[in-house]
C-alpha atoms as a PDB file:
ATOM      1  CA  UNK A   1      61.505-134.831  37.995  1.00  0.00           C
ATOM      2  CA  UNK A   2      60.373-131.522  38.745  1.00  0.00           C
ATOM      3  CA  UNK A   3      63.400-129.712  37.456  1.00  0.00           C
ATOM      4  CA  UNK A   4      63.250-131.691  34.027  1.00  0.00           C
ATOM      5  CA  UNK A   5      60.104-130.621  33.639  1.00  0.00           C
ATOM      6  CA  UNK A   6      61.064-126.889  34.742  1.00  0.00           C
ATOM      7  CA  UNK A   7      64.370-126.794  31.974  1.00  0.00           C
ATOM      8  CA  UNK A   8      61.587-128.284  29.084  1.00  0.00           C
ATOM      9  CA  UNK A   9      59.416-125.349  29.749  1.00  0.00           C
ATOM     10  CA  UNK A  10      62.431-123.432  29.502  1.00  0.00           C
ATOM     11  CA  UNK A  11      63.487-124.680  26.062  1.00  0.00           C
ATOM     12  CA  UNK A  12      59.731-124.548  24.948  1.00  0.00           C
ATOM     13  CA  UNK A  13      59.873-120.930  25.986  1.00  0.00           C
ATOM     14  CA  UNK A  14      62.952-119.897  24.350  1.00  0.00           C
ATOM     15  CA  UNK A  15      62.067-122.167  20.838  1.00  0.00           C
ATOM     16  CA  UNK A  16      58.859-119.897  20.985  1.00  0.00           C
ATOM     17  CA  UNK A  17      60.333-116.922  21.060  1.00  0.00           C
ATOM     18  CA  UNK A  18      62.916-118.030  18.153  1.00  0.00           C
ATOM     19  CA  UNK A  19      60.337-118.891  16.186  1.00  0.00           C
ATOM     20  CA  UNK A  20      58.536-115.791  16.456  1.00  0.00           C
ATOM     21  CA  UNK A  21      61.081-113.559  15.767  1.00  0.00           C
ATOM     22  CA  UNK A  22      61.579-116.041  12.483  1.00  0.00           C
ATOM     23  CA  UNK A  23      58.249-115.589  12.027  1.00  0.00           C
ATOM     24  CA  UNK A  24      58.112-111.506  12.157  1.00  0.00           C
ATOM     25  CA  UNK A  25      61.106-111.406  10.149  1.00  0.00           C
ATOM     26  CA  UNK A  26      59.574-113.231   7.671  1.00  0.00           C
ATOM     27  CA  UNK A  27      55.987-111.311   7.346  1.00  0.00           C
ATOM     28  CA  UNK A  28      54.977-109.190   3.916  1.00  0.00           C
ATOM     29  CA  UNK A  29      56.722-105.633   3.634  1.00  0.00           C
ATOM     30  CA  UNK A  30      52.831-104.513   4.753  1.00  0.00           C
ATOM     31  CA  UNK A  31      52.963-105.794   8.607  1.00  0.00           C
ATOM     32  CA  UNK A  32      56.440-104.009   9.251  1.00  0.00           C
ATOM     33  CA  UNK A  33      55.256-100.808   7.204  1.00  0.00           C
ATOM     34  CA  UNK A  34      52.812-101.042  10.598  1.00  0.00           C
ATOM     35  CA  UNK A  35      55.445-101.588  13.041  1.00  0.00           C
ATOM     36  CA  UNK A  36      57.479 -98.578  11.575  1.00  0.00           C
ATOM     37  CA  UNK A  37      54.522 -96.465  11.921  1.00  0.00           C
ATOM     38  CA  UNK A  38      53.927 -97.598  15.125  1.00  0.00           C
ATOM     39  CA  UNK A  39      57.378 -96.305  16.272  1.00  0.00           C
ATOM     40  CA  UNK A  40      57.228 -93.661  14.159  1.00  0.00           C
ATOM     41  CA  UNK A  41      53.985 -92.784  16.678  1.00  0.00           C
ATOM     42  CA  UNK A  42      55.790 -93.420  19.721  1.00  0.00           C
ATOM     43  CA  UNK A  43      58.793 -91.282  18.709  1.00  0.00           C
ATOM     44  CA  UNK A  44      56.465 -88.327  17.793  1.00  0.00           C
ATOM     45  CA  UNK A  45      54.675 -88.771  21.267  1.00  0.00           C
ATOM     46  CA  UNK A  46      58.123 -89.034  23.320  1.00  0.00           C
ATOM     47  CA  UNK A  47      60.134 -85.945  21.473  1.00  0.00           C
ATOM     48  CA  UNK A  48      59.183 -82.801  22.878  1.00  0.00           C
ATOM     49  CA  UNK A  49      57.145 -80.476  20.074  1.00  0.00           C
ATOM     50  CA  UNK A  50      59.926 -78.025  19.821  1.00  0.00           C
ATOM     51  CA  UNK A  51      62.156 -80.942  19.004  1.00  0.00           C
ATOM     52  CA  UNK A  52      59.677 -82.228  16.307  1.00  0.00           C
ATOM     53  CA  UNK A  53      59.212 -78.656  14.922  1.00  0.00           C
ATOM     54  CA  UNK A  54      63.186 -78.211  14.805  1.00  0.00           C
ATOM     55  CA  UNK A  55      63.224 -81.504  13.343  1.00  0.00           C
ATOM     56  CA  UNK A  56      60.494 -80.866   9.747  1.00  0.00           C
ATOM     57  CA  UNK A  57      62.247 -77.341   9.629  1.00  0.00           C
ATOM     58  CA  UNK A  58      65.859 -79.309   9.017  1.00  0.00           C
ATOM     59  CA  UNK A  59      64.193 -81.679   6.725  1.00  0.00           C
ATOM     60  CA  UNK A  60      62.750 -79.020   4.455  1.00  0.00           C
ATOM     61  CA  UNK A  61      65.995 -77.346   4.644  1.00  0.00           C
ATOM     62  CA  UNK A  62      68.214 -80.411   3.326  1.00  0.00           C
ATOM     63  CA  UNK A  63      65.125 -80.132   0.970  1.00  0.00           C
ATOM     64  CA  UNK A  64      65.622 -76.867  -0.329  1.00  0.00           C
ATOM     65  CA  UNK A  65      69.316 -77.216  -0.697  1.00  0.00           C
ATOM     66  CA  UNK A  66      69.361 -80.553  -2.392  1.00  0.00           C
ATOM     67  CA  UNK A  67      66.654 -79.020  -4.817  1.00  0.00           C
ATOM     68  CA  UNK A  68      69.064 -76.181  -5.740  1.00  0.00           C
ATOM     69  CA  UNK A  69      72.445 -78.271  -5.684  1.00  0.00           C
ATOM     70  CA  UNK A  70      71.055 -81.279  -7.587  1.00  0.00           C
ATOM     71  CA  UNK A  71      68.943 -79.144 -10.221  1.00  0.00           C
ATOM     72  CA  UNK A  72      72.279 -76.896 -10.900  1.00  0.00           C
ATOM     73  CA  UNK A  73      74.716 -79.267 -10.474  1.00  0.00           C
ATOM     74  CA  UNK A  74      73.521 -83.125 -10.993  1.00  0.00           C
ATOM     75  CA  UNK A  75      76.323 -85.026 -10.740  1.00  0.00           C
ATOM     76  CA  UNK A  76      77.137 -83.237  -7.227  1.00  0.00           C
ATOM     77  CA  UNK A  77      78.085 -85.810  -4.603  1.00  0.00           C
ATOM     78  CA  UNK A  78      74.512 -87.120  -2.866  1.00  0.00           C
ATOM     79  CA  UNK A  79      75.919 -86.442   1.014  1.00  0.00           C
ATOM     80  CA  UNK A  80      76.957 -82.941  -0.190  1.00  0.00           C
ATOM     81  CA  UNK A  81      73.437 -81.091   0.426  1.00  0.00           C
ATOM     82  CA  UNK A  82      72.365 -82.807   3.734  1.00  0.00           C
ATOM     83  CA  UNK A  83      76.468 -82.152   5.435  1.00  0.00           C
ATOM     84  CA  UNK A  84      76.315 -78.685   4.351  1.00  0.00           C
ATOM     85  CA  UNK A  85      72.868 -77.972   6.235  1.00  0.00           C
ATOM     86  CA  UNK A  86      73.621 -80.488   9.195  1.00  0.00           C
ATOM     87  CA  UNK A  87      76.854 -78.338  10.207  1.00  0.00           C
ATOM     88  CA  UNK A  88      76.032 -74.947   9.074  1.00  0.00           C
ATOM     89  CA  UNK A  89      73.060 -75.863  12.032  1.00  0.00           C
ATOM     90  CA  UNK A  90      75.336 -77.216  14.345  1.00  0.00           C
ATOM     91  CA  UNK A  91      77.752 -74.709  13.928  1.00  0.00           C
ATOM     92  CA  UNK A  92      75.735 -71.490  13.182  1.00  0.00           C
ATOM     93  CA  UNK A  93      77.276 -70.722   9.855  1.00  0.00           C
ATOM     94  CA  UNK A  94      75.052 -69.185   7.056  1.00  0.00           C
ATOM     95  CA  UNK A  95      73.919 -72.458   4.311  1.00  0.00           C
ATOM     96  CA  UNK A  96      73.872 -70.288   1.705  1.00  0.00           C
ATOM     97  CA  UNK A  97      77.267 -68.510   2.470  1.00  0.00           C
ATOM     98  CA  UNK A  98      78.497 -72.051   2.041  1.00  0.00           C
ATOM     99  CA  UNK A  99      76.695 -72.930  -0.843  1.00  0.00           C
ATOM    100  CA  UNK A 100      77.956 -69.410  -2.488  1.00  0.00           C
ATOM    101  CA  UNK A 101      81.657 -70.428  -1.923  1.00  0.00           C
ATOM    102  CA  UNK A 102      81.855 -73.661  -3.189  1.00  0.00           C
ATOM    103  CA  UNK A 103      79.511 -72.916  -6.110  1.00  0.00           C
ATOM    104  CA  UNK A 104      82.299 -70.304  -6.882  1.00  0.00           C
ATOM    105  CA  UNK A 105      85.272 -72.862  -6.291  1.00  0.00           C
ATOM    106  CA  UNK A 106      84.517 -75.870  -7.099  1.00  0.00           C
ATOM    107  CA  UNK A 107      80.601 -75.830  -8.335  1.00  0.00           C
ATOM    108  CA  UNK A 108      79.713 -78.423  -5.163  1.00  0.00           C
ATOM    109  CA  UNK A 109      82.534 -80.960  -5.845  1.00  0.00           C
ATOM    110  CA  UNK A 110      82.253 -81.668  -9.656  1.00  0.00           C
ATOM    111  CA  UNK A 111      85.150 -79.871 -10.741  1.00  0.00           C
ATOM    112  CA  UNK A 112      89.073 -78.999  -9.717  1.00  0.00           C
ATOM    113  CA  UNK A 113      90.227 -80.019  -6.604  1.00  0.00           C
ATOM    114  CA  UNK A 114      86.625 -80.183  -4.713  1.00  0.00           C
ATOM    115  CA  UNK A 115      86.450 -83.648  -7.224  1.00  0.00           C
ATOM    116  CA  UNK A 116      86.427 -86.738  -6.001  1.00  0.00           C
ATOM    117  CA  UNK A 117      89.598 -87.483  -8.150  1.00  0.00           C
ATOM    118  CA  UNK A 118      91.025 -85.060  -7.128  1.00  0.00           C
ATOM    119  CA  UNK A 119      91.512 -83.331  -3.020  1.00  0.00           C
ATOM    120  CA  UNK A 120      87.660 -82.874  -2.283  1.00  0.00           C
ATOM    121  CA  UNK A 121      88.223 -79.734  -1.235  1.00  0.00           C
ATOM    122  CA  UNK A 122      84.634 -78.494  -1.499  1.00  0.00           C
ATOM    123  CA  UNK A 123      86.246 -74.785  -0.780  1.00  0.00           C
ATOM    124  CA  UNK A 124      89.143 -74.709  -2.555  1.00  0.00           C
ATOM    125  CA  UNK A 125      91.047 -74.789   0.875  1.00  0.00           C
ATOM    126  CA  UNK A 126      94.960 -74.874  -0.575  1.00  0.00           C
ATOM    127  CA  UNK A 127      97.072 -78.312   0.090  1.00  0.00           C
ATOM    128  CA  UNK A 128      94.841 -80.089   1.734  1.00  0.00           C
ATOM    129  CA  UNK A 129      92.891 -83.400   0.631  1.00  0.00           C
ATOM    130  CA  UNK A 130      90.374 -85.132   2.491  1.00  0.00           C
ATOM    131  CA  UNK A 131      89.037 -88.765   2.651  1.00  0.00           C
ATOM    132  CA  UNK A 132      85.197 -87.852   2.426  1.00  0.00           C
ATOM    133  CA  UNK A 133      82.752 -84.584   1.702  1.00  0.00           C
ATOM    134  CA  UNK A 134      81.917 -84.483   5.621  1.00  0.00           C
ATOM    135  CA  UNK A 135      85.397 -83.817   6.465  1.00  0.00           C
ATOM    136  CA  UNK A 136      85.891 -81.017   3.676  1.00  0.00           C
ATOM    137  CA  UNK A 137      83.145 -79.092   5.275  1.00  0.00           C
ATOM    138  CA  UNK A 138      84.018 -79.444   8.808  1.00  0.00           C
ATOM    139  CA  UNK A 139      87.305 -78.889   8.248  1.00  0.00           C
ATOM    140  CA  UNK A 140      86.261 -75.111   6.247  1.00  0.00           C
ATOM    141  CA  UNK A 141      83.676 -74.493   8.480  1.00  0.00           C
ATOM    142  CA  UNK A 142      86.830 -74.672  11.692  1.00  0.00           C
ATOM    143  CA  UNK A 143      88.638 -72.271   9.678  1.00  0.00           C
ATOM    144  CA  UNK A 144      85.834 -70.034   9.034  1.00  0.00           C
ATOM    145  CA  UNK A 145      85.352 -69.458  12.602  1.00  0.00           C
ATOM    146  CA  UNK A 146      89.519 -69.491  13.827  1.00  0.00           C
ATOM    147  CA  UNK A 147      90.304 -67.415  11.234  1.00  0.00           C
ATOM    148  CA  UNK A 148      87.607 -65.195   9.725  1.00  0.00           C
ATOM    149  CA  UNK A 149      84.496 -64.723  11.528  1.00  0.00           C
ATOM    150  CA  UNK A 150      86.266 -63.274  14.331  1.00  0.00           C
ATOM    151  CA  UNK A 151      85.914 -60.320  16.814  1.00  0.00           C
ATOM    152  CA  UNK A 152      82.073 -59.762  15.404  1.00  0.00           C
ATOM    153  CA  UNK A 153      82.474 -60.515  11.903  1.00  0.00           C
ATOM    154  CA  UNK A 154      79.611 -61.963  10.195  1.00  0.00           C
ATOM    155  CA  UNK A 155      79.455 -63.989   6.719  1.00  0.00           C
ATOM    156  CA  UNK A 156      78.356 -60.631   5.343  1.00  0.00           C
ATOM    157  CA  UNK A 157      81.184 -58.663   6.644  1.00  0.00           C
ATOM    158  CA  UNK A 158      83.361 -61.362   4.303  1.00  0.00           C
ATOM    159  CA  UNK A 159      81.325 -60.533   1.283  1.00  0.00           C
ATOM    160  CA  UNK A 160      82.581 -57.346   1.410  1.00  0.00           C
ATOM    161  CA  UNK A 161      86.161 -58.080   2.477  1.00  0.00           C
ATOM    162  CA  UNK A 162      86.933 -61.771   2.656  1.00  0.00           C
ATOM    163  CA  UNK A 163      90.585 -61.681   4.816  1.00  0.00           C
ATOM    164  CA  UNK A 164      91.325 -62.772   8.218  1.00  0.00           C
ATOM    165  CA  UNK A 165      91.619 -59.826  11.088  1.00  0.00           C
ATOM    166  CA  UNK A 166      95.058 -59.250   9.759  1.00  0.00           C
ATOM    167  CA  UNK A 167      94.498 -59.000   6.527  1.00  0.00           C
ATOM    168  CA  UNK A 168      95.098 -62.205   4.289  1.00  0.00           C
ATOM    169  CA  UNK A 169      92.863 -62.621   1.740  1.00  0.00           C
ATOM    170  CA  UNK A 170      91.421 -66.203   1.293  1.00  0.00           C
ATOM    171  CA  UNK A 171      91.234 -65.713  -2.619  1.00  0.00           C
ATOM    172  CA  UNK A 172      93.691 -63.991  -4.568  1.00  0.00           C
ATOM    173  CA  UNK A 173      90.818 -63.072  -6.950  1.00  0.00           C
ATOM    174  CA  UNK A 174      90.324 -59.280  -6.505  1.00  0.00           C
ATOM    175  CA  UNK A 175      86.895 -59.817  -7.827  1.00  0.00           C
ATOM    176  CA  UNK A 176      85.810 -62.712  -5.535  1.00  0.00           C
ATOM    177  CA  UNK A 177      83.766 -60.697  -3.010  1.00  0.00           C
ATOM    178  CA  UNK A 178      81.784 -59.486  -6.098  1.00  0.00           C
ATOM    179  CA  UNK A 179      81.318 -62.499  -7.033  1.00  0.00           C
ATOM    180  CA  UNK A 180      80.560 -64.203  -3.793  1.00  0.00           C
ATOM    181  CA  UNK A 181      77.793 -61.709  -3.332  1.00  0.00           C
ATOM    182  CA  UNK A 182      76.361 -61.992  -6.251  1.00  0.00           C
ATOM    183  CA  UNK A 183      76.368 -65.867  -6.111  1.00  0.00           C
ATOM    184  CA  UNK A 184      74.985 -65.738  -2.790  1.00  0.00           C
ATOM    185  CA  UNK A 185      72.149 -63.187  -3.914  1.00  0.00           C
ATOM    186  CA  UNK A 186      70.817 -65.544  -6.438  1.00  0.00           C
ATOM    187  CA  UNK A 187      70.561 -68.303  -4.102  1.00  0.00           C
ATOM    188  CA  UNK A 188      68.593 -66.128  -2.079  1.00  0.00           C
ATOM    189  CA  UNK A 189      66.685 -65.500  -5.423  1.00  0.00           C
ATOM    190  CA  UNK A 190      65.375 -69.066  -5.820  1.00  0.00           C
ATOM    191  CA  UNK A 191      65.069 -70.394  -2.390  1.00  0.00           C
ATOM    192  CA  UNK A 192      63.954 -69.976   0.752  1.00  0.00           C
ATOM    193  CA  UNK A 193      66.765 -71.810   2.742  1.00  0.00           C
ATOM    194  CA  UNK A 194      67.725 -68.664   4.569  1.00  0.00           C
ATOM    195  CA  UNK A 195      63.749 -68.345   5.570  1.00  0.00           C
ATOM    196  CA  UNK A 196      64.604 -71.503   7.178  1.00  0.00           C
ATOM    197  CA  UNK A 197      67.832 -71.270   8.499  1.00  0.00           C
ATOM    198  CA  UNK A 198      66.324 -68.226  10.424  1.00  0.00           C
ATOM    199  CA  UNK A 199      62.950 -70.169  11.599  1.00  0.00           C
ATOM    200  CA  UNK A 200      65.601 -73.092  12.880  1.00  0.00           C
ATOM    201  CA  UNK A 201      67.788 -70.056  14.559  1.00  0.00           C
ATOM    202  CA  UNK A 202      64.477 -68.797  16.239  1.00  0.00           C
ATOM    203  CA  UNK A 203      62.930 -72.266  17.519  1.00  0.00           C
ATOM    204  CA  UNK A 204      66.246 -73.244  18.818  1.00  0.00           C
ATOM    205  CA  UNK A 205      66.822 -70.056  20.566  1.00  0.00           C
ATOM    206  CA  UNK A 206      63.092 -70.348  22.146  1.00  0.00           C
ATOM    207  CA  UNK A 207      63.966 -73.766  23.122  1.00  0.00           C
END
């Protein structure tokens, strides 16, 4: 008798706890906006302050960039901005270097082969196609650093002569460096993603 009663309380128990989870599921938009800030709280007590700093300087940065790309370029790809600034951080490549080169080639994916139609080849990287935008920039960004910033050489040093250690050029343009520059100064013009970049570069380093 005992353990009848024992497995009902059981059931009641677990019916309970269906039916609030039913319940919660089903509340206004209003009582989970509380439970997100709630976590929201909790997340911003548990992550270190360094962490949460590093964290609002990204966010303005994928800011700043999407404010440029977009307002140039409007029918750019939407996961174009936020890739370039997630692996130029990860990776320690200058954004706007990036931004400069595939303005140049393929102004951010809406023409030639950096098109969706076409290779995505955000950089104008010869014979190859890739399946998404994500892969394009990895995929540059890997042969930025095999092939060109190498033995010291900075982003900078390639705005003056864009070739590998040995020589090869990675455009055939003889103006490109000119124009990579100048590209690259504009961007500088109008935003202040290398302000940030270097704030991100100095918390991290701190940290």
């Amino acid at each position: 008798m005992m353990r009848k009663k024992a497995i009902l309380i059981l059931m009641c128990i677990v019916l309970c706890t269906w039916l609030s989870s039913l319940l919660a599921l089903s509340m206004p938009n209003k009582y989970n906006d509380k439970i997100e800030e709630k976590i929201t709280l909790i997340d911003s007590i548990v992550k270190p302050s360094s962490v949460r700093t590093m964290d609002s300087i990204k966010d303005k940065l994928i800011k700043e960039v999407e404010d440029y790309i977009f307002g140039n370029f409007p029918k750019t790809h939407k996961t174009i901005p936020r890739s370039i600034v997630e692996n130029g951080l990860e990776k320690d490549v200058d954004i706007m270097f990036m931004m400069a080169q595939t303005q140049i080639e393929t102004h951010f994916g809406t023409v030639g082969a950096g098109r969706e139609t076409s290779r995505r080849s955000l950089f104008g990287v010869a014979k190859r196609r890739y399946s998404n935008y994500d892969e394009a920039i990895m995929d540059y960004i890997a042969i930025l650093k095999k092939s060109y910033l190498t033995r010291g050489r900075t982003e900078h040093h390639l705005m003056r002569n864009y070739t590998t250690y040995s020589g090869n050029r990675y455009a055939s343009n003889p103006n490109y460096e000119v124009e990579l520059r100048g590209t690259y100064s504009d961007i500088n013009k109008r935003t202040k993603i290398k302000l940030l970049q270097d704030r991100y570069k100095k918390n991290k380093k701190e940290n």
